[in-house]
Protein backbone atom coordinates (compact mmCIF):
# COMPACT_ATOMS: atom_id res chain seq x y z
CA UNK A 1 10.06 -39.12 -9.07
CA UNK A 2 7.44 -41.51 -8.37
CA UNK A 3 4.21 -40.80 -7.66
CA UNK A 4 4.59 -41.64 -3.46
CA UNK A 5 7.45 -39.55 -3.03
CA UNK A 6 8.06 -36.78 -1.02
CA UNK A 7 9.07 -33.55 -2.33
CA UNK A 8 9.31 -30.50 0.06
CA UNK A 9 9.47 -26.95 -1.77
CA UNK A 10 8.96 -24.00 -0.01
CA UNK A 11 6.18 -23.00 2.21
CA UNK A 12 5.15 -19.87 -0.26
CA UNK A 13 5.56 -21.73 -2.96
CA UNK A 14 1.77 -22.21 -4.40
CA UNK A 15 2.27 -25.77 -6.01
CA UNK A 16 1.69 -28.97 -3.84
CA UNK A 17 3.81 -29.48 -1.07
CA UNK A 18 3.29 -33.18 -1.49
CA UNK A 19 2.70 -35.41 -4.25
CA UNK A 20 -0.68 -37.64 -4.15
CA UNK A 21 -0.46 -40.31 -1.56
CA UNK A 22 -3.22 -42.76 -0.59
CA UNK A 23 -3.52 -41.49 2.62
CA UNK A 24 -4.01 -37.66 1.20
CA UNK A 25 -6.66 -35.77 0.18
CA UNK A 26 -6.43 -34.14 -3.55
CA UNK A 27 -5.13 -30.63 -2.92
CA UNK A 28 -7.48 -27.49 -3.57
CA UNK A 29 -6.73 -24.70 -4.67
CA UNK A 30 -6.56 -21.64 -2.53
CA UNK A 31 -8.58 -19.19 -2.66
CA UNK A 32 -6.45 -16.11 -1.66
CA UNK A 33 -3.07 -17.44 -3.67
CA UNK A 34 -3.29 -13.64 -5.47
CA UNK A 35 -2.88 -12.12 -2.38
CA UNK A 36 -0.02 -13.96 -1.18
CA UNK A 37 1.49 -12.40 -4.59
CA UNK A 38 0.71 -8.75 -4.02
CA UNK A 39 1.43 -5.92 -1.76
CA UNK A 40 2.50 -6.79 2.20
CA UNK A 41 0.35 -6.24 4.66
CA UNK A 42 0.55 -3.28 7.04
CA UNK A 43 1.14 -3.91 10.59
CA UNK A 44 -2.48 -2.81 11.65
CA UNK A 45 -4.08 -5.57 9.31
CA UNK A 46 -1.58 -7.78 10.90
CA UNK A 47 -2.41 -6.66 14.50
CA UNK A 48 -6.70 -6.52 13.47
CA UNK A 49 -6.67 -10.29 11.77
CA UNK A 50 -4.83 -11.73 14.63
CA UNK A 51 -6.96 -9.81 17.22
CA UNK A 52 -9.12 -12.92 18.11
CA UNK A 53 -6.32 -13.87 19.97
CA UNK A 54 -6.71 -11.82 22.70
CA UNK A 55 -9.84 -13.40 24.13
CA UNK A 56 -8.44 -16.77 23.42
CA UNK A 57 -6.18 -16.55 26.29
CA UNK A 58 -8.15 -14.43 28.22
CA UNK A 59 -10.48 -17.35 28.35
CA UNK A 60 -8.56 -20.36 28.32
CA UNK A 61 -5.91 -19.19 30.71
CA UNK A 62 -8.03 -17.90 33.23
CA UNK A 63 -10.24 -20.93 33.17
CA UNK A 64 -8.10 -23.19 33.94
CA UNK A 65 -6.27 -21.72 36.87
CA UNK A 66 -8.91 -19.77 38.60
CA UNK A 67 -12.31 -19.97 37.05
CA UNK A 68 -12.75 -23.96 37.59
CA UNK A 69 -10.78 -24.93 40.70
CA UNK A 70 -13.07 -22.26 42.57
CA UNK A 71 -16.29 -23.29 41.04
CA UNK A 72 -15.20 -27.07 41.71
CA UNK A 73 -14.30 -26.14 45.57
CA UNK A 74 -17.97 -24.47 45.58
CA UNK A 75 -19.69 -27.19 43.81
CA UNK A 76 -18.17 -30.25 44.84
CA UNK A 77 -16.02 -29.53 48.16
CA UNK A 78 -15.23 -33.11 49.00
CA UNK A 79 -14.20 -34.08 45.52
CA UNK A 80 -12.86 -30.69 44.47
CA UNK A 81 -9.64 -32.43 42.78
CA UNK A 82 -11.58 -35.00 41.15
CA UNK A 83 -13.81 -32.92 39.45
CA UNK A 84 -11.45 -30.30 38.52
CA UNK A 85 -9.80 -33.16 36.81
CA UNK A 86 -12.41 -33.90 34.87
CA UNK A 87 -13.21 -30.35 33.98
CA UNK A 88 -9.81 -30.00 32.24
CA UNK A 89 -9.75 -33.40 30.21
CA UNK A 90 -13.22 -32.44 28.92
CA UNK A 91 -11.16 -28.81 28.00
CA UNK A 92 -8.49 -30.91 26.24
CA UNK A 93 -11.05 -33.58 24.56
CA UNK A 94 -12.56 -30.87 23.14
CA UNK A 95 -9.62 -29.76 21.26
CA UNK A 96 -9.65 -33.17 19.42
CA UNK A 97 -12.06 -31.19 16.71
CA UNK A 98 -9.72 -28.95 15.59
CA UNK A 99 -8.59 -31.22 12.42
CA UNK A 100 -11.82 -32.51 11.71
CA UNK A 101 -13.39 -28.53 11.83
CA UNK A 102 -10.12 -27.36 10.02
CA UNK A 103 -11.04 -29.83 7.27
CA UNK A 104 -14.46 -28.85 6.61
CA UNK A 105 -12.84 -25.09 6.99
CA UNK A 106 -10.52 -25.57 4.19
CA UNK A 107 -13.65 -26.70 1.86
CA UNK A 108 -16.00 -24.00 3.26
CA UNK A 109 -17.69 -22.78 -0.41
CA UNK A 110 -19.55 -19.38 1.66
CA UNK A 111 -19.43 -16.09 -0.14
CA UNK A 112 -17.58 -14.74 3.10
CA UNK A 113 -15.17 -17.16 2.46
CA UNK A 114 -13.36 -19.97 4.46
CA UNK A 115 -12.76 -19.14 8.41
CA UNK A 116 -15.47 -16.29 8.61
CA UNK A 117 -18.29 -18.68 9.34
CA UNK A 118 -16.47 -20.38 11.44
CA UNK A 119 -15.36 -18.18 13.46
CA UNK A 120 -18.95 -16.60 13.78
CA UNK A 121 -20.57 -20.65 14.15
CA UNK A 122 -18.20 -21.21 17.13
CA UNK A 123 -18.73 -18.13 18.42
CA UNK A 124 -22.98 -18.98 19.11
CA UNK A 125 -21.31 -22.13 20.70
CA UNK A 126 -19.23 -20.07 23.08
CA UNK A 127 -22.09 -17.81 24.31
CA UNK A 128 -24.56 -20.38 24.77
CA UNK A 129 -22.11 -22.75 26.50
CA UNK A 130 -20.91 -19.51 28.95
CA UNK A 131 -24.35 -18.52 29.62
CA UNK A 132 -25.18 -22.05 30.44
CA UNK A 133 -22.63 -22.77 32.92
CA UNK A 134 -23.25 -19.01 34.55
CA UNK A 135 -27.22 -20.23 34.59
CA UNK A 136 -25.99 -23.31 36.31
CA UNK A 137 -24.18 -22.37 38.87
CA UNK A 138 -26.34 -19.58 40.23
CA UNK A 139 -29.32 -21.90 39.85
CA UNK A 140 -28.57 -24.85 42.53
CA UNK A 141 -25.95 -24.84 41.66
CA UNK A 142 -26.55 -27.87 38.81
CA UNK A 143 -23.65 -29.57 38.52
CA UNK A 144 -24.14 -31.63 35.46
CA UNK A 145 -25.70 -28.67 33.51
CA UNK A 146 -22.66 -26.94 34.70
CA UNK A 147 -20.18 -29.94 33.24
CA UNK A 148 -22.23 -30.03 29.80
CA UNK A 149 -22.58 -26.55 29.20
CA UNK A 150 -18.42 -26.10 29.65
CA UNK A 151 -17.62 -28.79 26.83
CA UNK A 152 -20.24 -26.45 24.61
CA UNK A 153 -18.12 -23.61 25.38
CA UNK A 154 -14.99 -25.12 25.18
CA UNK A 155 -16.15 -27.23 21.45
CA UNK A 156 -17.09 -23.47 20.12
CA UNK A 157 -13.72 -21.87 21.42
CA UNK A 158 -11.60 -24.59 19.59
CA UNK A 159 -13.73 -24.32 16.32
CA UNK A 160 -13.20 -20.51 16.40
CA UNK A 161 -9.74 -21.27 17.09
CA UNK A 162 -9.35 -24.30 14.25
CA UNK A 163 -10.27 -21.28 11.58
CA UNK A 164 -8.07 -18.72 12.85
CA UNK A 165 -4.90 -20.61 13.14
CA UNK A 166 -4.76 -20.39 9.49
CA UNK A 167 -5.65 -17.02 9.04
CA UNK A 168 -1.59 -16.21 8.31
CA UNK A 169 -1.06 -18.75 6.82
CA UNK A 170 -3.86 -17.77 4.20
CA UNK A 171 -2.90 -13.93 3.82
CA UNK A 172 0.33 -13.18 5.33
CA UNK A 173 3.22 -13.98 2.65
CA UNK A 174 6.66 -15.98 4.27
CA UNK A 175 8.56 -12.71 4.35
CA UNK A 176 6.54 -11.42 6.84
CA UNK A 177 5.16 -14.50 8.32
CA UNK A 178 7.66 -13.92 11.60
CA UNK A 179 6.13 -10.56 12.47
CA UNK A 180 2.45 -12.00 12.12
CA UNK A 181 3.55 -15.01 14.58
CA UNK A 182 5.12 -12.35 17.06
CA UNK A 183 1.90 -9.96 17.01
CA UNK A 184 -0.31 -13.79 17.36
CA UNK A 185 2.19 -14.10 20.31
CA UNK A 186 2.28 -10.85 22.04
CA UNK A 187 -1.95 -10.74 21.65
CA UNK A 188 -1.76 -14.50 23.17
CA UNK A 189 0.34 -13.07 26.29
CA UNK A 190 -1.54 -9.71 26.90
CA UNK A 191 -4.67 -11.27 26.77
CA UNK A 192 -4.10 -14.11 29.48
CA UNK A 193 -2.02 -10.98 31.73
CA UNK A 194 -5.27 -9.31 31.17
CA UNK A 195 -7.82 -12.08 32.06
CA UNK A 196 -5.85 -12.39 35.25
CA UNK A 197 -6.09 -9.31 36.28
CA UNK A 198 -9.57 -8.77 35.44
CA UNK A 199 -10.81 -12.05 37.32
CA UNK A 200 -8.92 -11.16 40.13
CA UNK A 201 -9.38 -7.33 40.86
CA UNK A 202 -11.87 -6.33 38.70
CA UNK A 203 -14.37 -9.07 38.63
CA UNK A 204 -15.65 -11.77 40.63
CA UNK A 205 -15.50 -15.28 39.75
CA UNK A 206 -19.47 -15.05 39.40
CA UNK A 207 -19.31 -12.45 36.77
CA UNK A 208 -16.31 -13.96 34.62
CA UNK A 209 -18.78 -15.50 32.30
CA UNK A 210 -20.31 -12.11 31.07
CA UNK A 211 -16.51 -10.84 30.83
CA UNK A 212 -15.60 -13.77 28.75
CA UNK A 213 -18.38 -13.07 26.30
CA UNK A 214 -17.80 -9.54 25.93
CA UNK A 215 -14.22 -9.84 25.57
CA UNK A 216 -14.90 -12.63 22.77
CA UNK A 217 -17.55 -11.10 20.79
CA UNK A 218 -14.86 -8.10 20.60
CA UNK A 219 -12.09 -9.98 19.34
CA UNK A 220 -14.06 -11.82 17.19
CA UNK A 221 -15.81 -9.32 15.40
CA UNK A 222 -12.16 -7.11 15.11
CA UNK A 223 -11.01 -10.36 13.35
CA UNK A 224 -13.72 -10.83 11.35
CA UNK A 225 -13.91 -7.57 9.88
CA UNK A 226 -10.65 -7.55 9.20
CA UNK A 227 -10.24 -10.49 7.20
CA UNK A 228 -13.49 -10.42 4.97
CA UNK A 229 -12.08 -7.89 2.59
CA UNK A 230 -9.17 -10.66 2.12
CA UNK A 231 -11.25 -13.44 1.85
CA UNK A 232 -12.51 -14.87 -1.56
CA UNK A 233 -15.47 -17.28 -2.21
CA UNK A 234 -13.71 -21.17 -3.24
CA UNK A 235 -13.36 -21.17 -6.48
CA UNK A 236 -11.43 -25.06 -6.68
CA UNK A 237 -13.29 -28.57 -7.96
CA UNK A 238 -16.15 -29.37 -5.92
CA UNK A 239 -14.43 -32.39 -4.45
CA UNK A 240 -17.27 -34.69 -2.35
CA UNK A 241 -16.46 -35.76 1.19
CA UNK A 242 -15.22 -38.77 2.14
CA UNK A 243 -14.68 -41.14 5.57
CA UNK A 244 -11.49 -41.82 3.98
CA UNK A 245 -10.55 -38.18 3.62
CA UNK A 246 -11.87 -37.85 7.18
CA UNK A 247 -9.47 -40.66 8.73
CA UNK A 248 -6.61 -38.68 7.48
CA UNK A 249 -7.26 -35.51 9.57
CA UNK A 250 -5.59 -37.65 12.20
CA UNK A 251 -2.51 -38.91 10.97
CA UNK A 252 0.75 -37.26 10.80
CA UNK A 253 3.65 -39.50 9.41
CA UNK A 254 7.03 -38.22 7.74
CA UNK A 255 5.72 -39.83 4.70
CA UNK A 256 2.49 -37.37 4.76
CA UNK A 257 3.51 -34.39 6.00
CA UNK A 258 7.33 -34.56 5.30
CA UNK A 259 8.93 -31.49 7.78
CA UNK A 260 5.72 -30.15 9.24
CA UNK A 261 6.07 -33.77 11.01
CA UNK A 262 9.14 -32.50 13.00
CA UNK A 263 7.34 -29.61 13.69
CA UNK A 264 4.38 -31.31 15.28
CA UNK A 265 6.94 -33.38 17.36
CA UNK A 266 8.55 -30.52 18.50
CA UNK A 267 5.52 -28.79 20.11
CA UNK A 268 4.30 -32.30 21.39
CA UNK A 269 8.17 -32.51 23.36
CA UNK A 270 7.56 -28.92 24.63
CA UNK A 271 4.17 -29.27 26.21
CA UNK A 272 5.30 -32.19 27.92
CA UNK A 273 7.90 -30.28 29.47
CA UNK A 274 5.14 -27.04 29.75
CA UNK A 275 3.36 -29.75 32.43
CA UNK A 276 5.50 -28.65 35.01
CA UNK A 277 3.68 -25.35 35.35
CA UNK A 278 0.97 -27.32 36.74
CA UNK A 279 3.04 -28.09 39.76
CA UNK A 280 4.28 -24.55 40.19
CA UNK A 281 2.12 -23.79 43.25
CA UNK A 282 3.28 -26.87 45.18
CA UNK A 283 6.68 -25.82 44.09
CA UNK A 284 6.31 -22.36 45.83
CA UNK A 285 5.09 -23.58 48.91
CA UNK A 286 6.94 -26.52 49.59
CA UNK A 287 10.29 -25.72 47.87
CA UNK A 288 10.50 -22.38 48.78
CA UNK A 289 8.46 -21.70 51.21
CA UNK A 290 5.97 -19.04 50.33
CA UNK A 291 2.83 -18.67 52.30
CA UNK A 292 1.13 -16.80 50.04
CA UNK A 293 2.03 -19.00 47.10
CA UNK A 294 -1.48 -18.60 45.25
CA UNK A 295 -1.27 -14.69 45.18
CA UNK A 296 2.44 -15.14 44.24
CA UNK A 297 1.90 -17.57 41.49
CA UNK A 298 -0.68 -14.96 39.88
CA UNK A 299 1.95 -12.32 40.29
CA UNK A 300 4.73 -14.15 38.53
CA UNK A 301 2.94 -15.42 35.60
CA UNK A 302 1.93 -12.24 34.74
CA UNK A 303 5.14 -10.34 35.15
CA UNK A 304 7.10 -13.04 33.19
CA UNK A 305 4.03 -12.64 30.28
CA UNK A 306 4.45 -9.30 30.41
CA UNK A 307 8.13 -9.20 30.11
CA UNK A 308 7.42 -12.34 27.33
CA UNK A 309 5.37 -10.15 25.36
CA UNK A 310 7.85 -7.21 24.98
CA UNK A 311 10.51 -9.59 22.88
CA UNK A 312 7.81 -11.78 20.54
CA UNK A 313 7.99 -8.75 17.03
CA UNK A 314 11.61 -8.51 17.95
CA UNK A 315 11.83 -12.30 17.51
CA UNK A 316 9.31 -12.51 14.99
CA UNK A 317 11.69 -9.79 12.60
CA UNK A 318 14.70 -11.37 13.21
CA UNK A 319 13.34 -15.13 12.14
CA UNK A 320 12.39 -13.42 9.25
CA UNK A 321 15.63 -12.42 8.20
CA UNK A 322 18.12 -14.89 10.02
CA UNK A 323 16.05 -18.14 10.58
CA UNK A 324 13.69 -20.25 12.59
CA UNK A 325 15.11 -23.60 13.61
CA UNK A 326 18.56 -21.86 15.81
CA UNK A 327 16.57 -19.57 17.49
CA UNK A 328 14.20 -22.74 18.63
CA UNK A 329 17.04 -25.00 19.75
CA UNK A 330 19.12 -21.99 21.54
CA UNK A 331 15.50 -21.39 23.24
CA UNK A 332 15.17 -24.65 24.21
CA UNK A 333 18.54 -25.11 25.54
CA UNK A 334 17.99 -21.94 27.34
CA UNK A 335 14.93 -23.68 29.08
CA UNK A 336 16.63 -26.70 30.41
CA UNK A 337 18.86 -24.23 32.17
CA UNK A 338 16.09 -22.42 33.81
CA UNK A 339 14.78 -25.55 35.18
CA UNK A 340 18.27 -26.76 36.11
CA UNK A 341 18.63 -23.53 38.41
CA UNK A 342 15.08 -24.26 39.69
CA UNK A 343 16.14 -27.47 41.04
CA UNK A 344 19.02 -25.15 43.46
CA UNK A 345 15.64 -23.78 45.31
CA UNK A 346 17.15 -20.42 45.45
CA UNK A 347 15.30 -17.33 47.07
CA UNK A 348 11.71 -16.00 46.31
CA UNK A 349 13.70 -12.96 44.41
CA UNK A 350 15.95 -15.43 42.15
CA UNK A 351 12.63 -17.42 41.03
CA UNK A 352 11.09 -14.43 40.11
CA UNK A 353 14.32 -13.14 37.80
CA UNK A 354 14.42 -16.79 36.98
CA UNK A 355 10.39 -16.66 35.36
CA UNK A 356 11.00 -13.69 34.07
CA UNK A 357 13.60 -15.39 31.53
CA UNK A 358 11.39 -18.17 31.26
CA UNK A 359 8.58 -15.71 29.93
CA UNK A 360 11.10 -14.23 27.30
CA UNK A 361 12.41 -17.66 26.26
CA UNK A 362 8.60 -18.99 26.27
CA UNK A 363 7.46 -16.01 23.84
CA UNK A 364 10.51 -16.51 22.00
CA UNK A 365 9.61 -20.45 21.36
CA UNK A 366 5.86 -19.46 20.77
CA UNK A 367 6.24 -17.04 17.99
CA UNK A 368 9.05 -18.98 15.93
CA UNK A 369 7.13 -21.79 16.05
CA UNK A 370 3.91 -21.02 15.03
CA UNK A 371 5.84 -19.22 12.07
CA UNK A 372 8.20 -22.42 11.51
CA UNK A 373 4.60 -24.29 11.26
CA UNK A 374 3.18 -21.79 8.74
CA UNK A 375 6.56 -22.31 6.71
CA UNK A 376 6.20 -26.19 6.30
CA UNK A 377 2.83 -27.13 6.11
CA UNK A 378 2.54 -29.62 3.46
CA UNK A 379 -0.49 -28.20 0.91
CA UNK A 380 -1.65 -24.67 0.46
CA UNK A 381 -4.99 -26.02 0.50
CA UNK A 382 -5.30 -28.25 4.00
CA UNK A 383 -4.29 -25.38 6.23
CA UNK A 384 -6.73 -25.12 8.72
CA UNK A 385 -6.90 -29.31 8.85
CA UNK A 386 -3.18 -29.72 9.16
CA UNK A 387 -2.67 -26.26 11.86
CA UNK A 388 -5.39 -28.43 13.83
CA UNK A 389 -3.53 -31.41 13.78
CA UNK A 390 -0.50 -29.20 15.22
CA UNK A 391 -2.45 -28.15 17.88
CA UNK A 392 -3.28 -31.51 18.88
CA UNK A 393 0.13 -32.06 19.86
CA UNK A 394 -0.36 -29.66 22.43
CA UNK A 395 -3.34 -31.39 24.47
CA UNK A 396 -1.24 -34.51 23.97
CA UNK A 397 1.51 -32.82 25.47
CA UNK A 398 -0.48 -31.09 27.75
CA UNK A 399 -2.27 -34.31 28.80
CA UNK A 400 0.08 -36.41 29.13
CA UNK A 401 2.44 -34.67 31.05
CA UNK A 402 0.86 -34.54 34.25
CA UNK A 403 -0.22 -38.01 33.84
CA UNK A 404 3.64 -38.86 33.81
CA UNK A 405 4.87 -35.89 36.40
CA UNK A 406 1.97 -36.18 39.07
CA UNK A 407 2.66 -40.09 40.00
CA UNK A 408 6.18 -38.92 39.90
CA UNK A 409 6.19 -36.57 42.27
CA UNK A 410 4.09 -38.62 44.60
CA UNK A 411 6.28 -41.74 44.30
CA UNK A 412 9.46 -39.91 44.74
CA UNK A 413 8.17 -36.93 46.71
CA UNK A 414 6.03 -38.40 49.17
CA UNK A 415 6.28 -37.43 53.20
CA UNK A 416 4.53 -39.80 55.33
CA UNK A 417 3.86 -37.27 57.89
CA UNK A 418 3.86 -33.95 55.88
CA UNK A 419 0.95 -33.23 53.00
CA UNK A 420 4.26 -31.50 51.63
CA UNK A 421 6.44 -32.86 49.00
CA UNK A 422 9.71 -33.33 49.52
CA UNK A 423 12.58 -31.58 47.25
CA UNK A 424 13.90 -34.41 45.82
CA UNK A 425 10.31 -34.79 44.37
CA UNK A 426 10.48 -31.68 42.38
CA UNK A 427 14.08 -32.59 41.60
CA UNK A 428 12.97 -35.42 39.73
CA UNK A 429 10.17 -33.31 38.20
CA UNK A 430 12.50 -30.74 36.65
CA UNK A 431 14.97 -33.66 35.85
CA UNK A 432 11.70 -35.05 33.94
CA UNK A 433 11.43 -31.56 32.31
CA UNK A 434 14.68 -31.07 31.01
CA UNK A 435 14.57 -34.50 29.39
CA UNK A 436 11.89 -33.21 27.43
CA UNK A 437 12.95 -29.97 26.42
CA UNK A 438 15.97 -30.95 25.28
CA UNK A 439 14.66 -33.78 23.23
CA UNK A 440 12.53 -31.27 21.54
CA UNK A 441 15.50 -28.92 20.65
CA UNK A 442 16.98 -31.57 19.04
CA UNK A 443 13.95 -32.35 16.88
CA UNK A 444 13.81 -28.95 15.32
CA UNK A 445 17.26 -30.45 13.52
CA UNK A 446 15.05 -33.17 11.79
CA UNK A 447 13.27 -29.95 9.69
CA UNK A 448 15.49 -29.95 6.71
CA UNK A 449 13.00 -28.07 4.01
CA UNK A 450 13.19 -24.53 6.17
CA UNK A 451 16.02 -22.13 8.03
């Protein structure tokens, strides 16, 4: 074998994934490879180290969909969509880190170990970005104080975040690796069903920022605690840092990464296909008519979460035992349906049963693919960088979607005397959808190393 070929062995396997390749970084040794060895872990160390979860969604889905468009319509009411626009591409630019902060995660040499002061660093961020934007918009309101203090937030969520994706990956062994991505999952969907329905009948909009730092410094400290008695000091070659090393956080070739390549292609495909959920409240009111189609909206993202969330440890065990990459494609295949019986415009009771099996087949897709992730990244001792990467792929996704579906929609859609779309607008949309969906079943064939 020469020295710049690839040679995928399993994802529990403690050897390098990949032999040395100009474009890679020498591997270091983990630091917890003795407990990936030993006993399992129970399911409360499971539930505790993925805890942080929680107030990852509670924030970032909340945010997003109420949290900024009100606070835009207050601050700037003639250039509300504009600005809200902006808001969200600083929220995705800020997610750009993640490699970069994975990489220096990975090398952390701390007697606490490698994520703890990360998560704790990014975690100062958070609170002084929240409290910023909460000072800002009581005091003026000051927009631009507002604006600055949001990408502090946001840069200390996604450095928390960079350090805990690989918190499985660095104590949870394969075998139960399915499980730990179906608790991640379930956390993921409980917390964004509960930010929702704190923000809108518990809390004001004005007060979200001091329920956003409580509910982080909670999940943050649960995590914490729970993973510093499984975290060891680095005890690899001091290897120095290097631009060169740096550059590679960013690229992702078959050559360099081998299946965890497919993998990152396969969340990129879904996002892109995820955009259409940013056109669901147009969809309700001028497809099917709601009035109401705000309150709705709320209603059915949280029933179809909470349905979601009931089927992610059941998918998680049976991964485990039976498989990854069939349960993905049947999920994605499953998907394109959904959005093929969207495009009938049936009644407000069908869409509703309809998102409800979108929430199960969404949960489904999240938990066996985090865990399909964990199972192919290419070196033991990159996990952080390399789980950042993957998450990259779903701001590009993310990003890029709308970018393709909005002019879309308004090309194909457009009403000269109606601010309504027409259906054959959201036709094309979910056409646009299913394109992508698809295309990312197929992908998960490409993954040859895992089941």
């Amino acid at each position: 074998m020469s020295s710049k070929e690839y040679r995928q062995v399993p994802a529990y396997d403690h050897k390098p994934a990949v032999e040395q390749t100009p474009l890679q970084s020498p591997k270091a040794p983990s630091s917890n490879e003795a407990l990936l060895t030993g006993e399992p872990l129970g399911m409360f160390q499971i539930i505790c180290i993925n805890f942080f979860a929680f107030p990852y969604s509670f924030i970032l889905s909340t945010m997003g969909i109420l949290t900024l468009p009100v606070e835009c319509a207050r601050m700037f009411p003639e250039r509300k969509g504009e600005m809200l626009g902006i808001m969200l591409g600083i929220a995705g630019v800020s997610q750009l880190i993640c490699p970069l902060v994975g990489y220096f995660s990975d090398r952390c040499r701390m007697s606490v170990g490698k994520r703890v002061p990360f998560l704790l660093g990014g975690a100062v961020l958070v609170v002084l970005g929240l409290l910023g934007m909460m000072w800002a918009r009581n005091a003026g309101p000051t927009p631009s104080i507002y604006i600055s203090a949001l990408f502090i937030a946001l840069l200390g969520l996604n450095i928390m975040y960079s350090a805990f994706t690989a918190v499985n990956a660095d104590f949870v062994e394969k075998r139960q690796m399915g499980i730990a991505s179906g608790v991640m999952a379930i956390l993921q969907l409980t917390g964004s069903c509960a930010g929702f329905a704190t923000l809108k009948f518990l809390v004001s909009i004005q007060n979200s920022y001091i329920a956003y730092i409580v509910t982080l410094l909670v999940g943050a400290a649960v995590t914490c605690v729970a993973i510093l008695p499984l975290e060891s000091p680095f005890r690899g070659e001091r290897t120095a840092v290097s631009c060169e090393d740096i550059s590679t956080c960013y690229i992702i070739t078959p050559g360099t990464h081998g299946d965890f390549f497919w993998v990152f292609m396969v969340r990129l495909f879904y996002y892109l296909s995820m955009s259409l959920q940013a056109f669901l409240l147009y969809y309700l009111h001028d497809g099917i008519g709601v009035e109401n189609a705000e309150e709705t909206l709320v209603i059915l993202v949280m029933t179809s979460q909470l349905v979601g969330a009931l089927v992610t440890v059941p998918i998680g065990l049976i991964s485990d035992n039976f498989g990854r990459k069939d349960i993905l494609f049947g999920t994605c295949i499953f998907e394109a349906m959904i959005y093929g019986l969207f495009m009938v415009f049936p009644p407000l009771w069908v869409v509703f049963a309809l998102s409800i099996c979108y929430g199960i087949a969404n949960a489904s897709l999240m938990t066996v693919e985090y865990a399909l992730a964990c199972d192919t990244l290419p070196s033991k001792g990159a996990t952080a960088r390399d789980l950042g990467l993957w998450g990259v792929a779903a701001f590009l996704g993310g990003s890029f979607g709308p970018l393709i579906m909005g002019p879309v929609l308004h090309i194909v859609g457009y009403q000269p005397d109606s601010t309504a779309y027409s259906k054959e607008g959201y036709i094309a949309l979910f056409c646009i959808g299913i394109g992508f969906i698809v295309a990312s079943g197929f992908l998960v064939k490409a993954v040859r190393g895992s089941t």
